[in-house]
C-alpha atoms as a PDB file:
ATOM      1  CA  UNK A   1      41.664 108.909  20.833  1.00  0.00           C
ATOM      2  CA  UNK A   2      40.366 111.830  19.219  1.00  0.00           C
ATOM      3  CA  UNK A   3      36.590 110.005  18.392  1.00  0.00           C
ATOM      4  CA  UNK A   4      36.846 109.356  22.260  1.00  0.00           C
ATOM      5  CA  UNK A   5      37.498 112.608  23.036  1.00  0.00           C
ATOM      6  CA  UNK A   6      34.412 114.161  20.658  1.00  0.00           C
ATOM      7  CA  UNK A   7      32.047 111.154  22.469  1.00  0.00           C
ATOM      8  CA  UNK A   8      32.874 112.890  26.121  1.00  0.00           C
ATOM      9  CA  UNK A   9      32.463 116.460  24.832  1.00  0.00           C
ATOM     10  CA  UNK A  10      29.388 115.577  23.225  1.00  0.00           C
ATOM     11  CA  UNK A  11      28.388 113.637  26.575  1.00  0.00           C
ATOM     12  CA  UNK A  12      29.129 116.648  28.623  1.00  0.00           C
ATOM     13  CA  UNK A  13      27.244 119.122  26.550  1.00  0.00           C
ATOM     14  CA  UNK A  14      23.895 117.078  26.513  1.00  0.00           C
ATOM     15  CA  UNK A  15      24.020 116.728  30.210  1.00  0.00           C
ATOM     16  CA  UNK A  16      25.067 120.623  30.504  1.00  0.00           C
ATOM     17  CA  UNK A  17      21.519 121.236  27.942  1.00  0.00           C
ATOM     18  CA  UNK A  18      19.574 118.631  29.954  1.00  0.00           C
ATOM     19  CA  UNK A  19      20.504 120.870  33.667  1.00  0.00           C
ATOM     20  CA  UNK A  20      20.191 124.013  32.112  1.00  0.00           C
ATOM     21  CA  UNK A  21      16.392 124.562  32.274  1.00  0.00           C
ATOM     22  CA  UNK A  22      16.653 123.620  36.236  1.00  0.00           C
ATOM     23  CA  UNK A  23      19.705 125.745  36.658  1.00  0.00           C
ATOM     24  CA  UNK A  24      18.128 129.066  34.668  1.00  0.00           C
ATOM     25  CA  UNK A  25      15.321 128.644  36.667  1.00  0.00           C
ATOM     26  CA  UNK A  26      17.163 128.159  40.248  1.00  0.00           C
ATOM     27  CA  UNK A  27      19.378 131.087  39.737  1.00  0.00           C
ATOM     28  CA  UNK A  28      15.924 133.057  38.494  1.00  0.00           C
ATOM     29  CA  UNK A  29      14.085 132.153  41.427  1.00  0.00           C
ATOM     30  CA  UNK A  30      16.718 131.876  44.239  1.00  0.00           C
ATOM     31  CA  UNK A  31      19.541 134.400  43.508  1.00  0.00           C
ATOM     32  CA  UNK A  32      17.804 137.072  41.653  1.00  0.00           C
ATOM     33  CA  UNK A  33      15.562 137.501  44.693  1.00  0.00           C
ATOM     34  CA  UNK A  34      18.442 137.969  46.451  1.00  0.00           C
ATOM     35  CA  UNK A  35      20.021 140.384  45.058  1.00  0.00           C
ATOM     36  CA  UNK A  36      16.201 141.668  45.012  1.00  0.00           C
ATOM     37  CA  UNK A  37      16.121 141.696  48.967  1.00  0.00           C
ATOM     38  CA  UNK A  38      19.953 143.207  48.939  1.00  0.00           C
ATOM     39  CA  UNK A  39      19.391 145.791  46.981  1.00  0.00           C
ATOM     40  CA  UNK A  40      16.621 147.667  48.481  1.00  0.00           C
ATOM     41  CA  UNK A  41      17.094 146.251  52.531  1.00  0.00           C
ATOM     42  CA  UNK A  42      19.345 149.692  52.852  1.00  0.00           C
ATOM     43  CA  UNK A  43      16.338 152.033  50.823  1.00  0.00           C
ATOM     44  CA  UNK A  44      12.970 153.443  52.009  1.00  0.00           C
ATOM     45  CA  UNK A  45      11.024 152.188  49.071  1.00  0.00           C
ATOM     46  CA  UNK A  46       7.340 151.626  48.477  1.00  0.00           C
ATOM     47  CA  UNK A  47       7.423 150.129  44.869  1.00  0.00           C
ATOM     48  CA  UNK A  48       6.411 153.491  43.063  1.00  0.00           C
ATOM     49  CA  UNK A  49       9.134 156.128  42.169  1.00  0.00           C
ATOM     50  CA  UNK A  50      12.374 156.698  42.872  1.00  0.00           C
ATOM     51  CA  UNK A  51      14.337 153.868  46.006  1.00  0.00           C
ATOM     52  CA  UNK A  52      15.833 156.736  48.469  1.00  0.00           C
ATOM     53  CA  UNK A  53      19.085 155.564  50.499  1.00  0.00           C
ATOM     54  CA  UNK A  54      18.717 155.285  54.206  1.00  0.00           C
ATOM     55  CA  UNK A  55      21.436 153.362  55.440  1.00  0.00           C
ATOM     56  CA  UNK A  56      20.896 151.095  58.207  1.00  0.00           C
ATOM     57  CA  UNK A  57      17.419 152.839  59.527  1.00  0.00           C
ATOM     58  CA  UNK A  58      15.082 149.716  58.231  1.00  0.00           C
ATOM     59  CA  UNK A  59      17.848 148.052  60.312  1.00  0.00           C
ATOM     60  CA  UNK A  60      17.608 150.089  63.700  1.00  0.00           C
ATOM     61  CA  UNK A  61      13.786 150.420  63.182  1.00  0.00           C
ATOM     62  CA  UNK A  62      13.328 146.805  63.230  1.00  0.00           C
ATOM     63  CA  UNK A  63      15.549 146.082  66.192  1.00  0.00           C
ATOM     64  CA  UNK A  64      14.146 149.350  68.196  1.00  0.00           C
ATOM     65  CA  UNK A  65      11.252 150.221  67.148  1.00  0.00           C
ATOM     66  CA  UNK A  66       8.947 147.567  65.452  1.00  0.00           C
ATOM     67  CA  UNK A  67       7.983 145.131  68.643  1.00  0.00           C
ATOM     68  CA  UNK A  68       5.290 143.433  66.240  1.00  0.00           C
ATOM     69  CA  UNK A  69       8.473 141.760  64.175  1.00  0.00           C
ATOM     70  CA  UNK A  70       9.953 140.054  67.237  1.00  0.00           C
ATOM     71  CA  UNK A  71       6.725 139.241  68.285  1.00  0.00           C
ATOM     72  CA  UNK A  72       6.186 137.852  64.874  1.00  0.00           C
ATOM     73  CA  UNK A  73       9.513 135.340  65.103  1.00  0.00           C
ATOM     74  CA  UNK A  74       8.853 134.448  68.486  1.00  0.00           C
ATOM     75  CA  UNK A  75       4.981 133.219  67.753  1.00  0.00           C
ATOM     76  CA  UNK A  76       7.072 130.864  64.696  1.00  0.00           C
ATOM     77  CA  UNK A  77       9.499 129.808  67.201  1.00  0.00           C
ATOM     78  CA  UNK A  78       6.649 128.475  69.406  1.00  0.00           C
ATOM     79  CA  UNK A  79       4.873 127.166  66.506  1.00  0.00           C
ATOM     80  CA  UNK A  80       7.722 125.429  65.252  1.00  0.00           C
ATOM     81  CA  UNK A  81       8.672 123.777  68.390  1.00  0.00           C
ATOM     82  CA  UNK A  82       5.305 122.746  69.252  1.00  0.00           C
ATOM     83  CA  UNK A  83       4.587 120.953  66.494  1.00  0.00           C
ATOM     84  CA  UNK A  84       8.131 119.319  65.762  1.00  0.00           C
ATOM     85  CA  UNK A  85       7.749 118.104  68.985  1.00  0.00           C
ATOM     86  CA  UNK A  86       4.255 116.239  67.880  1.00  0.00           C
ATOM     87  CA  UNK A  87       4.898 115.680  63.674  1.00  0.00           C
ATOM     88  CA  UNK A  88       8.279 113.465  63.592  1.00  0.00           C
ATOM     89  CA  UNK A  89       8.033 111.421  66.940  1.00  0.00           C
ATOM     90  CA  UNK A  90       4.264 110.981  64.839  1.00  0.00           C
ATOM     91  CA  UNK A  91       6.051 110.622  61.226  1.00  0.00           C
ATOM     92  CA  UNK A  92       9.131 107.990  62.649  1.00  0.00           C
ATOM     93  CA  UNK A  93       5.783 105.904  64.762  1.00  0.00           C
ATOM     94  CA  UNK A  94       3.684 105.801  61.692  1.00  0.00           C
ATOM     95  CA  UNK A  95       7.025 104.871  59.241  1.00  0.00           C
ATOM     96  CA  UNK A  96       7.981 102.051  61.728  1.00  0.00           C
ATOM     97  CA  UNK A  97       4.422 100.492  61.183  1.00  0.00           C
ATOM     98  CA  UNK A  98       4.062 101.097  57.593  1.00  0.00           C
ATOM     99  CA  UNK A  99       7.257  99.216  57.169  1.00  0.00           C
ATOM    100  CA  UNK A 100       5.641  95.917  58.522  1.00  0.00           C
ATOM    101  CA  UNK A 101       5.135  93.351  55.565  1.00  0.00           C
ATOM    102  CA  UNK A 102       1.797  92.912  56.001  1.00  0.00           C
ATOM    103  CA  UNK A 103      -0.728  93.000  52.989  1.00  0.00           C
ATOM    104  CA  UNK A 104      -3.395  96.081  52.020  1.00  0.00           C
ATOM    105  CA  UNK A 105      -0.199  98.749  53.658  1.00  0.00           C
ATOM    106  CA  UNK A 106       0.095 100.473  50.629  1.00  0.00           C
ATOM    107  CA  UNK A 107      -3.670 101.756  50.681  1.00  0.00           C
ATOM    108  CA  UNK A 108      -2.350 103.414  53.830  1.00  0.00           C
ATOM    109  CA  UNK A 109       0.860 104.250  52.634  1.00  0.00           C
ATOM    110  CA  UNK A 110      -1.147 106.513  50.012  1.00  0.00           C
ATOM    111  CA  UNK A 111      -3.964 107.584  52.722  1.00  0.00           C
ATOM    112  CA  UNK A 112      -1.408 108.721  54.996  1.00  0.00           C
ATOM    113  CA  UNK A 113       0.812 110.816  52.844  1.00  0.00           C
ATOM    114  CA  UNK A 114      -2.413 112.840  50.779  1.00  0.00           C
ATOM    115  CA  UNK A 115      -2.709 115.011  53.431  1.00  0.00           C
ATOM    116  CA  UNK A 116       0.956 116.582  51.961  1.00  0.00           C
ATOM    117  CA  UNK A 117      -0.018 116.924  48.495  1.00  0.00           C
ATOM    118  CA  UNK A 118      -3.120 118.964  49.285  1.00  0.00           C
ATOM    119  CA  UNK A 119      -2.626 122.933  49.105  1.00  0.00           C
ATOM    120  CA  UNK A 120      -2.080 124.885  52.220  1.00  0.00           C
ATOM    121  CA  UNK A 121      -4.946 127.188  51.333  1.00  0.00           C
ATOM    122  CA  UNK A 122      -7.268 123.984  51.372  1.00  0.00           C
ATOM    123  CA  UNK A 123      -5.640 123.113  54.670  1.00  0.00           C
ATOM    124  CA  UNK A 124      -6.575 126.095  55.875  1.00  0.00           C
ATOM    125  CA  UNK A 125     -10.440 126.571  54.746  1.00  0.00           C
ATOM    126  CA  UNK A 126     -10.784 122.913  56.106  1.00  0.00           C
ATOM    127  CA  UNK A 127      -9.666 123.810  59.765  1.00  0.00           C
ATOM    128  CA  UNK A 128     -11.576 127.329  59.673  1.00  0.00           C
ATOM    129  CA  UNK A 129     -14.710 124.910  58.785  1.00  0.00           C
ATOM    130  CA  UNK A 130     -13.722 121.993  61.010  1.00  0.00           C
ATOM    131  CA  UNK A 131     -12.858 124.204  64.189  1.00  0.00           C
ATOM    132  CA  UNK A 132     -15.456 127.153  63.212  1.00  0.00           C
ATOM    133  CA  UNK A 133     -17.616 128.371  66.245  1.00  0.00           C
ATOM    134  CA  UNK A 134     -20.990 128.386  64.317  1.00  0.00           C
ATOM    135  CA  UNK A 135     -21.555 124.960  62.600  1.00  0.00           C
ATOM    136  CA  UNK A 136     -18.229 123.775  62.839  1.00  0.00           C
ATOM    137  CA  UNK A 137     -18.170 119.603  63.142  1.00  0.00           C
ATOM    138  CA  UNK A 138     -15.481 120.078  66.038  1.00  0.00           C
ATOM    139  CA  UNK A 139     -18.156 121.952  68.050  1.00  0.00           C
ATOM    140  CA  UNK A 140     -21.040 119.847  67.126  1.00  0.00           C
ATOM    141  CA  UNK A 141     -19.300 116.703  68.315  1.00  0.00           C
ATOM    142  CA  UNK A 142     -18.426 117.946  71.501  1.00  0.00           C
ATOM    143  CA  UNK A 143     -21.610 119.461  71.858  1.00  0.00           C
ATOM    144  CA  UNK A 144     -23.661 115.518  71.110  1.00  0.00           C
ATOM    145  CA  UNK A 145     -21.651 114.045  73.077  1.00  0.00           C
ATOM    146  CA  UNK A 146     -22.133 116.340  75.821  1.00  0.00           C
ATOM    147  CA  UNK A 147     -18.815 117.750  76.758  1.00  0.00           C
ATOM    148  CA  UNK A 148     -19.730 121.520  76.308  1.00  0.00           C
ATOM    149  CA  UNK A 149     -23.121 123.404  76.342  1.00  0.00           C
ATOM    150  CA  UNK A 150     -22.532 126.213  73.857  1.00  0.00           C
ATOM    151  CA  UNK A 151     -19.663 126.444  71.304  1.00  0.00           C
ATOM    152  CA  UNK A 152     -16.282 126.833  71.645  1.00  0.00           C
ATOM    153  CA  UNK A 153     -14.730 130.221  69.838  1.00  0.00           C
ATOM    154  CA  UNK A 154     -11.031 128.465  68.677  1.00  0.00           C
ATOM    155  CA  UNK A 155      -9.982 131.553  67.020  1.00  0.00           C
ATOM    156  CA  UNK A 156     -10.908 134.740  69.867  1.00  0.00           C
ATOM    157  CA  UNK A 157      -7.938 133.946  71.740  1.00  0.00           C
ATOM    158  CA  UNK A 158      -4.077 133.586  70.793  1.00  0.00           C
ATOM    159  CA  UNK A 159      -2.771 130.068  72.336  1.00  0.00           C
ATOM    160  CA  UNK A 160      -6.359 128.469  71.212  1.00  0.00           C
ATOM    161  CA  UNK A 161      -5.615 130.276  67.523  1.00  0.00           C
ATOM    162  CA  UNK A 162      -1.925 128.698  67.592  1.00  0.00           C
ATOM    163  CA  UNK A 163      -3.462 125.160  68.521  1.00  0.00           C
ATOM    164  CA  UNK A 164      -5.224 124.827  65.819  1.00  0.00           C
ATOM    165  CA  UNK A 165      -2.713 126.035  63.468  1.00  0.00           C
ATOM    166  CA  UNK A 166      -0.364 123.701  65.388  1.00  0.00           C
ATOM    167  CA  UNK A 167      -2.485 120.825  64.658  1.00  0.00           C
ATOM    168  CA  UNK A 168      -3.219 121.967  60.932  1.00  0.00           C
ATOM    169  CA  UNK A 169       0.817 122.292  60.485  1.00  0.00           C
ATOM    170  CA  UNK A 170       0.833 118.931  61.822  1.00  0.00           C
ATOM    171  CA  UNK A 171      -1.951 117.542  59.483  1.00  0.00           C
ATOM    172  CA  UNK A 172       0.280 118.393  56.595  1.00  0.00           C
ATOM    173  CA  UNK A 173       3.282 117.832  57.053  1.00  0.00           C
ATOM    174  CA  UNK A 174       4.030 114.543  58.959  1.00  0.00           C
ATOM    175  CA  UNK A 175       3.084 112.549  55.835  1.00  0.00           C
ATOM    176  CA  UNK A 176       6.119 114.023  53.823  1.00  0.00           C
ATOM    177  CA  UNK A 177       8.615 113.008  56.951  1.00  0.00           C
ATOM    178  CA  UNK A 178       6.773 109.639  57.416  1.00  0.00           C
ATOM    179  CA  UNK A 179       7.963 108.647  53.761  1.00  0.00           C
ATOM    180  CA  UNK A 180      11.317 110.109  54.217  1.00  0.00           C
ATOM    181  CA  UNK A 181      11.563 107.771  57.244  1.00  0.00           C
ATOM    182  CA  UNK A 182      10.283 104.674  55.328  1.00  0.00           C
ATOM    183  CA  UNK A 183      12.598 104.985  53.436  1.00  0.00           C
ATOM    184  CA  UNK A 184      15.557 105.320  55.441  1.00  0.00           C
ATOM    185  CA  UNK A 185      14.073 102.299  57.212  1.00  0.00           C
ATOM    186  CA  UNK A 186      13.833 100.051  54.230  1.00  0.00           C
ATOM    187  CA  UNK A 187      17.805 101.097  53.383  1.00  0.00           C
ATOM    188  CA  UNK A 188      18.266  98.937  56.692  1.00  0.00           C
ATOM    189  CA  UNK A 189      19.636  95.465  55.921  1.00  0.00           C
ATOM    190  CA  UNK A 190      17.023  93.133  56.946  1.00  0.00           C
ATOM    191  CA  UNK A 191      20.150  90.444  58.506  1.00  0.00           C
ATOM    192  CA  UNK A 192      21.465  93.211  60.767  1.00  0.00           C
ATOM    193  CA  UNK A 193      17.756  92.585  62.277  1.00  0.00           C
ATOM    194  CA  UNK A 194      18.191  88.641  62.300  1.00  0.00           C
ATOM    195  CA  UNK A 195      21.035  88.491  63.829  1.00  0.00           C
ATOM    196  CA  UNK A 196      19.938  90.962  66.737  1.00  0.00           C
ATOM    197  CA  UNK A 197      16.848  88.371  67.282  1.00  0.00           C
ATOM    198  CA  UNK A 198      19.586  85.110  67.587  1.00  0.00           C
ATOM    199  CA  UNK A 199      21.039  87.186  69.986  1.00  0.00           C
ATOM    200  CA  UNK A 200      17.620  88.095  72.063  1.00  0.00           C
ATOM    201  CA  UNK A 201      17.264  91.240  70.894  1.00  0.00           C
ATOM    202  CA  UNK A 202      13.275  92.563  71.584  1.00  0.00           C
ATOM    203  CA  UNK A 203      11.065  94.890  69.725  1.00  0.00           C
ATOM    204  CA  UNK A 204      12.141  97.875  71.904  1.00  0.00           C
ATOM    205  CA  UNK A 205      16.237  96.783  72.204  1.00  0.00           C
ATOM    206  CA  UNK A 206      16.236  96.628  68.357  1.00  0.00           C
ATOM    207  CA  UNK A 207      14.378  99.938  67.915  1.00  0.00           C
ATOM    208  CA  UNK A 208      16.915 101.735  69.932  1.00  0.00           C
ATOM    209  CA  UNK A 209      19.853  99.986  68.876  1.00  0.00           C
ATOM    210  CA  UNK A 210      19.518  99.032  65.505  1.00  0.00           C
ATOM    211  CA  UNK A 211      17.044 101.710  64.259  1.00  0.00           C
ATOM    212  CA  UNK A 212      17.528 104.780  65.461  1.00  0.00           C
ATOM    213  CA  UNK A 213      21.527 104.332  64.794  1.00  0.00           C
ATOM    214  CA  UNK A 214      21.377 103.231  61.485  1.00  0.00           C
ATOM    215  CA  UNK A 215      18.962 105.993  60.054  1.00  0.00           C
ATOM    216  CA  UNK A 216      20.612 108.433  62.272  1.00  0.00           C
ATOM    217  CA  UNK A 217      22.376 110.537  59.539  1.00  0.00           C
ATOM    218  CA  UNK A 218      18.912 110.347  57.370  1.00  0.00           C
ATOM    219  CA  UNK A 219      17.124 111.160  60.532  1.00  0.00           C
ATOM    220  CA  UNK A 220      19.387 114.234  60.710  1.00  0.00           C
ATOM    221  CA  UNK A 221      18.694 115.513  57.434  1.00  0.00           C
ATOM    222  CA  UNK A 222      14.859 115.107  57.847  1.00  0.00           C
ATOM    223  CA  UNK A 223      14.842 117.055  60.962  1.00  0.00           C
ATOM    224  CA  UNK A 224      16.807 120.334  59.949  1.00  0.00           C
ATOM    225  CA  UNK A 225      14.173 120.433  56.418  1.00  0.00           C
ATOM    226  CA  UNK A 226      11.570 120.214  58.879  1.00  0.00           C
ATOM    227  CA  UNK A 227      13.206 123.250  60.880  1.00  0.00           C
ATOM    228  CA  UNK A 228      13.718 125.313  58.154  1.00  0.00           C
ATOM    229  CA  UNK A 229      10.255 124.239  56.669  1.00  0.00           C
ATOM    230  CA  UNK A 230       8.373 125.060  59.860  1.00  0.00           C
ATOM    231  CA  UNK A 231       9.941 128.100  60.181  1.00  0.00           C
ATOM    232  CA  UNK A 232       9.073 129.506  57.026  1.00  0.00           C
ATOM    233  CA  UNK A 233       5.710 128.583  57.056  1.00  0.00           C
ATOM    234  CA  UNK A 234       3.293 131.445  55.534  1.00  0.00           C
ATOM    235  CA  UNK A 235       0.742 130.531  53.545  1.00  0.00           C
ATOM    236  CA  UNK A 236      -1.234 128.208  55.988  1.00  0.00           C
ATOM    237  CA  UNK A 237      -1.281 130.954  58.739  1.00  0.00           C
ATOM    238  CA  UNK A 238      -2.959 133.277  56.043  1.00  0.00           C
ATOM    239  CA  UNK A 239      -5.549 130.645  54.930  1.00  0.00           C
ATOM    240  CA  UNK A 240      -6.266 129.644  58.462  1.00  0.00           C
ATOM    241  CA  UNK A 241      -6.302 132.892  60.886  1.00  0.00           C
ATOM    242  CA  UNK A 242      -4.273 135.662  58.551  1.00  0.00           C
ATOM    243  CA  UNK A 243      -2.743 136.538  62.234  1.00  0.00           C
ATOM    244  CA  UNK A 244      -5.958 136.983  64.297  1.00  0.00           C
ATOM    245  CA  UNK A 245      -6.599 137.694  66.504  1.00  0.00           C
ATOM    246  CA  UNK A 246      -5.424 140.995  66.635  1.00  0.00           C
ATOM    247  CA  UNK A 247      -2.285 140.227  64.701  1.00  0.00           C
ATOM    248  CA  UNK A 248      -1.755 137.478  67.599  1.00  0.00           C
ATOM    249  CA  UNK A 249      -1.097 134.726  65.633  1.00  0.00           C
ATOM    250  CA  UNK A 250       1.332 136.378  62.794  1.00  0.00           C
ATOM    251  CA  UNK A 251       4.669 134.790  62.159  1.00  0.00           C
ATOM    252  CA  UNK A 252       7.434 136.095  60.809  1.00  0.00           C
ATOM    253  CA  UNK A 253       6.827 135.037  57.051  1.00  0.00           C
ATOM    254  CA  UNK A 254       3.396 136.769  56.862  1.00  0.00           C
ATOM    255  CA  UNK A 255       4.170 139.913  58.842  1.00  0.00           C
ATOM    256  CA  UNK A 256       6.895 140.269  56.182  1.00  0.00           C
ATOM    257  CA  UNK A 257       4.746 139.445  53.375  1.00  0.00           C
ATOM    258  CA  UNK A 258       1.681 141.773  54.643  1.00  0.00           C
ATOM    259  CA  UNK A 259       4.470 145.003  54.999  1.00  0.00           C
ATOM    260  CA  UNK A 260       5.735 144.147  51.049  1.00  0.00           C
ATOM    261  CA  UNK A 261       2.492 143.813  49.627  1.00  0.00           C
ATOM    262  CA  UNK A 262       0.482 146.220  51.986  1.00  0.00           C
ATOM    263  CA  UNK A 263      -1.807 143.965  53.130  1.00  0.00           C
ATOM    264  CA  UNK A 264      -4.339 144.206  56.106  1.00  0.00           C
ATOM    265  CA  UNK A 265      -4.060 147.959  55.901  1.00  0.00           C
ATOM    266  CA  UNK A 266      -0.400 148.541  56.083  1.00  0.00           C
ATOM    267  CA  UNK A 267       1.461 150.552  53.982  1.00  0.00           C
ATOM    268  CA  UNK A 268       3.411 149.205  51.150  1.00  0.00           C
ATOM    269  CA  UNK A 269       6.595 149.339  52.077  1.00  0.00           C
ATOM    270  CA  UNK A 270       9.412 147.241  50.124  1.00  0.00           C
ATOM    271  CA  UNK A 271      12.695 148.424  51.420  1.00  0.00           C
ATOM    272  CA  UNK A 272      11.720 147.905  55.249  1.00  0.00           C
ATOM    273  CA  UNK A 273      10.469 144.218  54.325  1.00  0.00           C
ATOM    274  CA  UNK A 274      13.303 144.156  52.261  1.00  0.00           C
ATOM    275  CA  UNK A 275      15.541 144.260  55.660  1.00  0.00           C
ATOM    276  CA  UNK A 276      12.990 142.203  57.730  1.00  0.00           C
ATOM    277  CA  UNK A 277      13.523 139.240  55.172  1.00  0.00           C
ATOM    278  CA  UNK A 278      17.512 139.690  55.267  1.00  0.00           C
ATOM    279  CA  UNK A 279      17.160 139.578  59.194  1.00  0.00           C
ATOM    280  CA  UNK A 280      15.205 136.867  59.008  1.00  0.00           C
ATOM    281  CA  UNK A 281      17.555 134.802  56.008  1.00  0.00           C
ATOM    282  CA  UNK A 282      20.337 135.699  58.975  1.00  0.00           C
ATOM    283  CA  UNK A 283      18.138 133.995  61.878  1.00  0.00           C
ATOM    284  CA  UNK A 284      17.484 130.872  59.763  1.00  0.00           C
ATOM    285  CA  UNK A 285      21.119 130.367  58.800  1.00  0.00           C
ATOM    286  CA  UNK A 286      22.124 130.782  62.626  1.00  0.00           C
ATOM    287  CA  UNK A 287      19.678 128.223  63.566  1.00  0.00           C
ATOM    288  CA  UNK A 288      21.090 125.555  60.847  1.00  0.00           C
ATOM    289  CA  UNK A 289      24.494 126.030  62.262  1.00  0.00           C
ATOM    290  CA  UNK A 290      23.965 125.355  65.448  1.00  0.00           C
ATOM    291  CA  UNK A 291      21.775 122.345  64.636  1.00  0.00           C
ATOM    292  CA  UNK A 292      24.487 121.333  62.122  1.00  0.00           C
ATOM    293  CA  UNK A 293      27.102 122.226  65.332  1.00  0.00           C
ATOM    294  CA  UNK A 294      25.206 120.227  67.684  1.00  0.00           C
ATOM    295  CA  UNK A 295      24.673 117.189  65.587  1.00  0.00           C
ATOM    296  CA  UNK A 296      28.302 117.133  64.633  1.00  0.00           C
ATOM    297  CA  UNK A 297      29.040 116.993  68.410  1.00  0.00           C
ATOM    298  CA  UNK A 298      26.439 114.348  69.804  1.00  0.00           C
ATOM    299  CA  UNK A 299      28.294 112.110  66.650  1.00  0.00           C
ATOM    300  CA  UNK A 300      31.695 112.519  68.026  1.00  0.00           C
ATOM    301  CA  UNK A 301      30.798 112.141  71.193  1.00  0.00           C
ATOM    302  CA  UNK A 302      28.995 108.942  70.156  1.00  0.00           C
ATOM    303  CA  UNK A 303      31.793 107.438  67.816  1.00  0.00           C
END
C-alpha cells in the first residue's frame, strides 16, 4: 500500500515538473499583463517617471472624447464580419473536398494550409506588392487584359483599403479553419453515411443532415476562435496599410498599440492605452457570451 502510494506521488510530481514550464510561462504572459493593463488603466502614465492617479478620466475620455477609438472598433467589426462571412463558408467547402479519398489530396492538403504558417508581416508586404498601384501584378493583369486603362490606387480610399485587407485576412486564415473542419469531418463515422445512401439520401440531403449536425459542436468552437481571432487582428493591418489612409483603416488593436508605443506621431501614452485595452478585453468577452448565449439557445431549441 505504501509502495503504491510513493508510485502515485512520484507520478503526480513528474507530470506537475513536465506542466510547469507551460504554466510559468502562461501565467508570465497572460496574467502578468493583466495585472499590467489593471494597474495603470486608472493612471496618466507615459512610461517615464512617476504613474499619477486619475481615476476614471482615461475612462470618460475614451467614451467622450476620443471618436478615433470607436471608429477604430467599428472598422474591426466590419472587417471581421466581412471576412467571416467569406473564410469558413470557404474553409467548411474546401474541408468537404479535401476529405474525398481520392489520391495526390495530401499535396493539397499541405498547399492549402501554408498560407497559415507564413508571418503576417509577409502577408502583408505580399498584398502591398500584389495590389500596389505602380507595378503591382493585380494592376498589370487587369491592365493586359484590358479591363482598365491606367492603374487602380487600392490603398487612396477606405472601403478599397479594407478589401484588400479583407481578402489578405482571408488568405491566411481559412487554411487553419479548413483543417479544423477536416478533422471534425473525419471524426464522422463513415456507416452513419452508408446507411443515409440505402435510404436515398443525396449529396446535398447528407450534407445538411448528416454533416452539418454531427460537427455542429466542433463547428461551434471553430467559429467563436475565429471571432475572437479576427477581432484581435493587429499585426497584418500594420504590415499591409498601418491604418491609411488617413488613419481610415485602423482597428482597434493597432490604434491601441500606436497610443502605447507612440507610434505614427502620437504621444506615448501607457495609462490611456492601458484603459483602451481593458475596454476592449470587456467588448470581446461580451461578444463571446452572447455567441456562447445564442448557440446554447439554437441547441435547445433544436434538441
Amino acid at each position: 500500500m505504501k509502495h503504491k502510494r510513493s508510485l502515485i506521488k512520484s507520478d503526480n510530481f513528474q507530470a506537475i515538473m513536465m506542466i510547469l514550464p507551460f504554466l510559468i510561462g502562461f501565467i508570465l504572459f497572460s496574467y502578468v499583463p493583466i495585472i499590467y493593463i489593471l494597474r495603470y488603466a486608472f493612471t496618466d502614465y507615459s512610461g517615464f517617471g512617476k504613474a499619477n492617479y486619475t481615476g476614471l478620466a482615461n475612462f470618460v475620455r475614451v467614451f467622450q472624447r476620443d471618436p478615433d477609438f470607436w471608429q477604430s472598433l467599428a472598422n474591426t467589426v466590419i472587417l471581421a464580419v466581412g471576412k467571416l462571412a467569406v473564410e469558413i463558408p470557404l474553409a467548411l467547402l474546401l474541408a468537404v473536398l479535401l476529405n474525398k479519398k481520392v489520391k495526390g489530396l495530401g499535396f493539397f492538403r499541405v498547399t492549402l494550409f501554408m498560407p497559415t504558417i507564413i508571418s503576417a508581416a509577409i502577408i502583408g508586404l505580399i498584398f502591398s506588392l500584389l495590389f500596389s498601384p505602380f507595378n503591382g501584378m493585380i494592376n498589370g493583369i487587369l491592365q493586359t487584359v484590358g479591363l482598365i486603362t491606367k492603374p487602380i490606387n487600392f490603398f487612396d480610399t477606405k472601403w478599397k483599403a479594407m478589401l484588400i485587407l479583407g481578402i489578405a485576412s482571408v488568405w491566411q486564415n481559412y487554411g487553419i479553419n479548413m483543417i479544423f473542419f477536416l478533422m471534425a469531418l473525419q471524426s464522422i463515422p463513415q456507416e452513419i453515411y452508408d446507411c443515409a445512401s440505402i435510404d436515398g439520401a443525396t449529396g446535398l440531403k447528407r450534407f445538411f443532415k448528416i454533416t452539418l449536425p454531427m460537427i455542429a459542436p466542433i463547428f461551434q468552437s471553430i467559429l467563436l476562435m475565429a471571432i475572437v481571432g479576427s477581432l484581435k487582428v493587429c499585426d497584418l493591418v500594420i504590415s499591409l496599410t498601418n491604418g491609411q489612409p488617413g488613419g481610415s483603416t485602423e482597428v482597434v488593436m493597432t490604434y491601441i498599440y500606436k497610443s502605447f508605443f507612440g507610434k505614427s506621431g502620437r504621444n506615448i501614452e501607457i495609462g490611456y492605452a492601458s484603459s483602451m485595452a481593458l475596454i476592449t478585453a470587456i467588448f470581446l468577452a461580451l461578444v463571446t457570451f452572447v455567441y456562447l448565449k445564442i448557440t446554447k439557445k439554437l441547441k435547445e431549441y433544436e434538441a
